[in-house]
Protein backbone atom coordinates (compact mmCIF):
# COMPACT_ATOMS: atom_id res chain seq x y z
CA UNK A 1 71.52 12.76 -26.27
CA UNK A 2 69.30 15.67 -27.60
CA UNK A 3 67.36 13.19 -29.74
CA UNK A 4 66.66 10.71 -26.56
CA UNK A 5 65.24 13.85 -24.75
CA UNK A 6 62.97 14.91 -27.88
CA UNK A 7 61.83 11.76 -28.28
CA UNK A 8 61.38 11.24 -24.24
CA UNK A 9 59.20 14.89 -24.92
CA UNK A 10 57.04 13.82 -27.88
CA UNK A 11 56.42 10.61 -25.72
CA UNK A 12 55.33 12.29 -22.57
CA UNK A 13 53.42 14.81 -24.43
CA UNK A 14 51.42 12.14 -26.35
CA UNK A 15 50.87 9.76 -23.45
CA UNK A 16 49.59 13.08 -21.38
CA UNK A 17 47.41 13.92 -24.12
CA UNK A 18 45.77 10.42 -24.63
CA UNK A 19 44.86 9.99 -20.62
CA UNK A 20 42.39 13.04 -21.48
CA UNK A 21 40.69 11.50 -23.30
CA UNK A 22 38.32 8.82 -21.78
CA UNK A 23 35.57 6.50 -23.74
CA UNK A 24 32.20 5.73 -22.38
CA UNK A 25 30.21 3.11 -24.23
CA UNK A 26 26.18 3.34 -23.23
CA UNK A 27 22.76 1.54 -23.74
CA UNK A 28 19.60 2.99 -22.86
CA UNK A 29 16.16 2.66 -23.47
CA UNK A 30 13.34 4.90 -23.25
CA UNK A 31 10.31 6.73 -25.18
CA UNK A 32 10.55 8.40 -28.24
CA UNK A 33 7.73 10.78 -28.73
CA UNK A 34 6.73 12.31 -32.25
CA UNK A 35 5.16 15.86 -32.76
CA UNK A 36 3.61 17.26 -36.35
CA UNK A 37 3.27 13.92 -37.01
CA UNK A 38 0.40 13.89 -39.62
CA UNK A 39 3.29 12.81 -42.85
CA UNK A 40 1.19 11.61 -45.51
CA UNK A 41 -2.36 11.89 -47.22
CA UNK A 42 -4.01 9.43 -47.16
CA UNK A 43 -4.05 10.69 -43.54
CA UNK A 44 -0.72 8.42 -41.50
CA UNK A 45 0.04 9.69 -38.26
CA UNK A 46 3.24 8.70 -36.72
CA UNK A 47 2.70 7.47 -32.54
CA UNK A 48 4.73 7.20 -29.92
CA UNK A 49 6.76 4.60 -28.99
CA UNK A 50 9.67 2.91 -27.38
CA UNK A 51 13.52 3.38 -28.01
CA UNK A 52 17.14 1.13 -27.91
CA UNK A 53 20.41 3.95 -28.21
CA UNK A 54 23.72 2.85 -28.47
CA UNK A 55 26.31 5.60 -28.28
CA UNK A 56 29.67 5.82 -28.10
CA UNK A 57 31.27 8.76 -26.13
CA UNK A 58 35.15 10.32 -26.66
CA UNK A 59 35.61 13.04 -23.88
CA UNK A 60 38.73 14.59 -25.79
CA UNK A 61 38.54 18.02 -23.55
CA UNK A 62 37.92 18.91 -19.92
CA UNK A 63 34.61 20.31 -20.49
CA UNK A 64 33.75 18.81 -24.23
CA UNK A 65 33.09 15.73 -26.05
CA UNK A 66 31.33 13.83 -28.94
CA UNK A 67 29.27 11.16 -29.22
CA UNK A 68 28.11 8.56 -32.24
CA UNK A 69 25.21 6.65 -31.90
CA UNK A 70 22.86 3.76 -33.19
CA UNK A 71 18.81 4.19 -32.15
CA UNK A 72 16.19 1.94 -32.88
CA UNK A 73 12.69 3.39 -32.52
CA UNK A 74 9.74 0.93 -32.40
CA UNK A 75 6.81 3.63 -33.56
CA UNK A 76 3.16 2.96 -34.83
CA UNK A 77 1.55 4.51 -38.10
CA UNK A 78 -1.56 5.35 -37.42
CA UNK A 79 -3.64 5.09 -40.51
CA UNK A 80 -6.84 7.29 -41.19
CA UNK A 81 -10.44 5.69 -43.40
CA UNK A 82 -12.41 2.48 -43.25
CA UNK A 83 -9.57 0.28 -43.76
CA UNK A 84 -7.07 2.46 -41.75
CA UNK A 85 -5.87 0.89 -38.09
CA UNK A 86 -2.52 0.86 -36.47
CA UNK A 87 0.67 -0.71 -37.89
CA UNK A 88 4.15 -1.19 -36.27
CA UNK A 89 6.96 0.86 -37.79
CA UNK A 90 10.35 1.18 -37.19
CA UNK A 91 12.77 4.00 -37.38
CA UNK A 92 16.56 3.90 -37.31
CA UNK A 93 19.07 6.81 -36.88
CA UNK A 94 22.50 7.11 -37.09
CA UNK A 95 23.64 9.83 -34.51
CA UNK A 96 26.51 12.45 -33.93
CA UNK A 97 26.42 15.06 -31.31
CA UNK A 98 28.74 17.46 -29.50
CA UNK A 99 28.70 17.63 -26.16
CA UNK A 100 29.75 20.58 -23.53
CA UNK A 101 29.48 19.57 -19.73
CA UNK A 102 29.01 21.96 -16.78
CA UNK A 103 31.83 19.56 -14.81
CA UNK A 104 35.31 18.45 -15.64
CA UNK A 105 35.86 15.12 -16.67
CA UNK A 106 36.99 13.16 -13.92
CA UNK A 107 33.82 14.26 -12.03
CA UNK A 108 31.15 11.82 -10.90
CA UNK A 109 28.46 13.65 -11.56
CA UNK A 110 28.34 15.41 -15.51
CA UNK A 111 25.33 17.02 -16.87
CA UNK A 112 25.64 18.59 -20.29
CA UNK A 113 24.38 19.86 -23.22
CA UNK A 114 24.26 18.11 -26.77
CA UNK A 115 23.93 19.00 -30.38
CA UNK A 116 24.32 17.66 -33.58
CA UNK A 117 23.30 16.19 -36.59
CA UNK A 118 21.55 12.84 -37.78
CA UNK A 119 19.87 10.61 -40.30
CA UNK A 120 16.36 8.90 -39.44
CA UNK A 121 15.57 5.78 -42.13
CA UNK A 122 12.08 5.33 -41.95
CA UNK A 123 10.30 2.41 -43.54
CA UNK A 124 6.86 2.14 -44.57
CA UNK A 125 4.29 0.54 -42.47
CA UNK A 126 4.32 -3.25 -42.93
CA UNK A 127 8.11 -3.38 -44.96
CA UNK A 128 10.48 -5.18 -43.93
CA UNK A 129 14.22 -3.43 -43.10
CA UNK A 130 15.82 -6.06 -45.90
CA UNK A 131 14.41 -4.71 -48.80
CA UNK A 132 15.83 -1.60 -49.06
CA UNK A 133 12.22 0.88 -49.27
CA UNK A 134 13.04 2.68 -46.32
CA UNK A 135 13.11 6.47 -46.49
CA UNK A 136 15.96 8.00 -45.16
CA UNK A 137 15.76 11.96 -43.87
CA UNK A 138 18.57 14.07 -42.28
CA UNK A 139 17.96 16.61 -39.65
CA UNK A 140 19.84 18.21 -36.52
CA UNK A 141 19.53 17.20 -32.50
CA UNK A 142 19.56 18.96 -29.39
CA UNK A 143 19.03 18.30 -25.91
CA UNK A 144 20.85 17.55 -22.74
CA UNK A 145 21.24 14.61 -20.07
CA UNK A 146 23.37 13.95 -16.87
CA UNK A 147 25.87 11.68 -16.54
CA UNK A 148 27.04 9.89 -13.21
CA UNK A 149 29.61 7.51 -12.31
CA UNK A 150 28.58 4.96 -9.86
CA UNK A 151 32.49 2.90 -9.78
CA UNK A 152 35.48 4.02 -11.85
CA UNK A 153 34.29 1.74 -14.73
CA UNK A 154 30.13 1.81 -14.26
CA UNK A 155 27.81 4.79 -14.81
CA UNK A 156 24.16 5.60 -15.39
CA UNK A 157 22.71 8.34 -17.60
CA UNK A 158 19.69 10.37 -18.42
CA UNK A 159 19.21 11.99 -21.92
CA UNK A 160 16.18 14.35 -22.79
CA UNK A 161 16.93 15.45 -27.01
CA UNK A 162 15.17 16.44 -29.70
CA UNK A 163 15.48 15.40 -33.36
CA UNK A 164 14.28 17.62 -35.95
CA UNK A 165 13.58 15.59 -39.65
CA UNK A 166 11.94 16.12 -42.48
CA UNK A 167 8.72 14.39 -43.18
CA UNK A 168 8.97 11.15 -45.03
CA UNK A 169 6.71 10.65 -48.32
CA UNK A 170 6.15 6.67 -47.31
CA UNK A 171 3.92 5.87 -50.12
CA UNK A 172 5.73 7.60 -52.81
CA UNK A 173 2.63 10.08 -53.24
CA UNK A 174 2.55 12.79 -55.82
CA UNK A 175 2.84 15.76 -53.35
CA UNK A 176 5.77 14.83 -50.99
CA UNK A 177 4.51 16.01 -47.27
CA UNK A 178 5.97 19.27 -45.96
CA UNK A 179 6.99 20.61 -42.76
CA UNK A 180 9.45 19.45 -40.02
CA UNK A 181 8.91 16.10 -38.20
CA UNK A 182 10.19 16.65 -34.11
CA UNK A 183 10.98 13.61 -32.24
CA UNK A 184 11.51 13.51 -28.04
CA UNK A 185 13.49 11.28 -26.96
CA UNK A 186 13.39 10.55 -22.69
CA UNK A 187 16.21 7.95 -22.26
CA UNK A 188 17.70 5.93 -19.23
CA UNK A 189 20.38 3.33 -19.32
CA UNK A 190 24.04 2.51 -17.88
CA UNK A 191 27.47 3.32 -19.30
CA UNK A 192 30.82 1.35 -19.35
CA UNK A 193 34.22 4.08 -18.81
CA UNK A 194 37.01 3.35 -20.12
């Protein structure tokens, strides 16, 4: 008899603790903005551009989370001199943040705050993402959104982060650029909760 009620205990216990935690997957789109872009000599200035996120959320507290993500920035490399001009250049990152929101879970309306950590794989103007010449930086993110639930399964959100990288040396030069790359993102899109 005790073990039926121990067992009954550890069941109840677990099943309590895995209702906390609810799953949100998202897409969004949006711009991604670059400041202290001048990142190589000759003279390549990264531009603005558009961007695809998906993340995936786990709300595993009342008032915390964390988040993994895929982005796909479409950017331009601006290119200085007589035979400079604009080329199309893509950035991927692999995201993780933390989040902390000002209302329980369970709420329809959520902003919060985010931090974390990433990697941004750039590759140089006019490659290809097959051949493998990308150059891939780490950095940290910050930022915040709001989250709001529009049925029990459907939401929207907007996200407003920064992403701070190092510069990427995309043409292999002999003095590597220096400084800190900062990236804006301003993001819309629509979440599925599970």
């Amino acid at each position: 008899m005790m073990r039926k009620l121990l067992l009954a205990a550890i069941f109840l216990t677990c099943t309590t603790a895995a209702t906390a935690q609810v799953a949100e997957f998202s897409v969004s789109g949006g711009v991604s903005s670059f400041s202290g872009a001048l990142i190589n000599n000759p003279e390549v200035t990264l531009g603005d551009g558009f961007r695809l996120n998906l993340r995936f959320t786990l709300n595993t507290y009342r008032f915390f989370g964390h988040e993994i993500g895929y982005a796909y920035n479409r950017s331009k490399a601006e290119i200085a001199g007589p035979e400079g001009g604009e080329i199309g250049m893509p950035v991927h990152q692999g995201t993780y943040a933390f989040l902390a929101y000002a209302t329980p879970e369970g709420s329809r309306i959520r902003p919060f705050a985010a931090g974390g950590i990433h990697f941004s794989s750039f590759f140089p103007p006019g490659s290809s993402a097959y051949y493998g010449n990308q150059v891939t930086k780490f950095g940290f993110n910050y930022g915040g959104g709001i989250k709001a639930r529009l049925t029990d399964v459907w939401g929207v959100r907007f996200d407003i982060r920064q992403y701070n990288t190092g510069k990427p040396d995309l043409f292999q030069t002999t003095e590597a650029p220096s400084g800190r790359l900062r990236q804006t993102e301003v993001s819309a899109g629509i979440s599925f909760n599970l």
